[in-house]
Protein backbone atom coordinates (compact mmCIF):
# COMPACT_ATOMS: atom_id res chain seq x y z
CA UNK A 1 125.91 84.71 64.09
CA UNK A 2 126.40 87.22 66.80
CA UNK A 3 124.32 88.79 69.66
CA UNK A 4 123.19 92.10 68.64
CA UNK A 5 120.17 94.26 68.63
CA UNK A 6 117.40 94.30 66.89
CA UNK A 7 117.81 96.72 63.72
CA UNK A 8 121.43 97.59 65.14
CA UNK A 9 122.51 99.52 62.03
CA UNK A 10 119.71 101.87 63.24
CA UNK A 11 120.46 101.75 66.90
CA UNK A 12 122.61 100.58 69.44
CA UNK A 13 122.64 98.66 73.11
CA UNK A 14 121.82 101.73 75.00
CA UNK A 15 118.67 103.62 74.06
CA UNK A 16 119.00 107.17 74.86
CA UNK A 17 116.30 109.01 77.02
CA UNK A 18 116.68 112.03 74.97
CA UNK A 19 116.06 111.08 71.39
CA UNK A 20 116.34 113.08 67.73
CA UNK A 21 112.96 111.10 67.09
CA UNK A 22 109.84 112.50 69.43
CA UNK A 23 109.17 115.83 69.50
CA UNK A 24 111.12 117.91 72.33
CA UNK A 25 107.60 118.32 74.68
CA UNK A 26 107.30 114.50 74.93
CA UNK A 27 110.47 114.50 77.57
CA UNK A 28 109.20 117.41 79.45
CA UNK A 29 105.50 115.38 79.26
CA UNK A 30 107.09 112.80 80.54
CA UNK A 31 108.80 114.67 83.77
CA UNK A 32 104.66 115.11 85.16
CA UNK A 33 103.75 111.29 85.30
CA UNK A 34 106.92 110.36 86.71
CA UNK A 35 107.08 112.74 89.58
CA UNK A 36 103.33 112.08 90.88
CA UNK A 37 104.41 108.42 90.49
CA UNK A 38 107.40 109.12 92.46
CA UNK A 39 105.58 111.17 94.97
CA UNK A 40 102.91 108.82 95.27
CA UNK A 41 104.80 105.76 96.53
CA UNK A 42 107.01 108.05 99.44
CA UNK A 43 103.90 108.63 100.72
CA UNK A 44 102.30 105.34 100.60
CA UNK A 45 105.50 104.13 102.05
CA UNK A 46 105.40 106.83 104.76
CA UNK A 47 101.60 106.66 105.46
CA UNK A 48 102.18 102.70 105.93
CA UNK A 49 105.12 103.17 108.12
CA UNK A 50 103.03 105.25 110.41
CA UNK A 51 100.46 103.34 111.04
CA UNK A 52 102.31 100.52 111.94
CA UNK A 53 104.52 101.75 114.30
CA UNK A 54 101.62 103.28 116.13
CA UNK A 55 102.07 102.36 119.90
CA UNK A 56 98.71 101.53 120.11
CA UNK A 57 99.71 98.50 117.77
CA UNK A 58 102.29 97.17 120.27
CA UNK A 59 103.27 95.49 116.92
CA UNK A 60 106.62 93.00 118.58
CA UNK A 61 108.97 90.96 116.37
CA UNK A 62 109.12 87.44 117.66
CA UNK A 63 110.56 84.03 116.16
CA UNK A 64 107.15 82.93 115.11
CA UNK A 65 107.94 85.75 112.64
CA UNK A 66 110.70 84.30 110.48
CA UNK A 67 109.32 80.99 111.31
CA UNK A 68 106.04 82.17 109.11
CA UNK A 69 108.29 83.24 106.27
CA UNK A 70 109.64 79.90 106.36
CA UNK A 71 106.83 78.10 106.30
CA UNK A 72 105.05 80.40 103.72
CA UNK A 73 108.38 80.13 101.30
CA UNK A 74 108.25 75.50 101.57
CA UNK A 75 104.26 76.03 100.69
CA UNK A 76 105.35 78.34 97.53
CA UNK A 77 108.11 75.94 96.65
CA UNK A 78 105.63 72.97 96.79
CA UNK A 79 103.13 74.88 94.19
CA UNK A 80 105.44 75.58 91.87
CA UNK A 81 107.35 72.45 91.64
CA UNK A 82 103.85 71.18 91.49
CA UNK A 83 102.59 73.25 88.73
CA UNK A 84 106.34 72.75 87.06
CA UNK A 85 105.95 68.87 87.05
CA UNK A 86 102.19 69.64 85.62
CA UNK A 87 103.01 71.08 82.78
CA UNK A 88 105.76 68.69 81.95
CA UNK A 89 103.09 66.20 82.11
CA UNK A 90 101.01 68.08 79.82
CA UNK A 91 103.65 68.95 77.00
CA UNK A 92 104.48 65.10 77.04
CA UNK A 93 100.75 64.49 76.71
CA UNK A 94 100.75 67.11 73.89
CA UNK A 95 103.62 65.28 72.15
CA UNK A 96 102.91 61.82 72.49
CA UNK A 97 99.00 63.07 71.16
CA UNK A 98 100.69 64.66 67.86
CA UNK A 99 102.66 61.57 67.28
CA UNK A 100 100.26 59.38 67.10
CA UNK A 101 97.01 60.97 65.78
CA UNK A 102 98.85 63.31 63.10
CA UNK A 103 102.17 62.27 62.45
CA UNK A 104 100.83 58.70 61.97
């Protein structure tokens, strides 16, 4: 038993963009969605950056700033070590429940 592929006598690892398969207007289809997509987060990016340099923001960096991201990373720790001990709890609920009620 080796890794492979799924169906790797019809395919490989790498898929290729261009493919034998679709017709030849489904790659130039393609081209539209990905530019406005592209085009759309530069200027989301851009429009954000703007308004928060503004100097009317007077917007300063100050320790309280990366001691909020430390604080904010221990609370998201806690929740999911929480929720990771909850559903250990459950499966062992689950188990124990199948053992005795249907296994017998």
């Amino acid at each position: 038993m080796s890794l492979q592929p799924t169906r790797y006598e019809d395919r490989g690892w790498f898929v290729t963009p261009i493919s034998t398969v679709n017709p030849w207007w489904t790659n130039l289809a393609a081209v539209v969605p990905a530019l406005l997509a592209l085009v759309l987060i530069f200027m989301d990016q851009q429009i954000t950056a703007v308004i928060v340099n503004r100097k009317e923001n007077k917007l300063k960096v100050r320790h309280h700033y990366v001691l909020l991201f430390f604080f904010i990373r221990l609370i998201v720790m806690y929740y999911r070590r929480h929720r990771h001990q909850k559903d250990i709890k459950l499966k062992i609920r689950h188990h124990y429940f199948l053992k005795v009620n249907v296994l017998g």
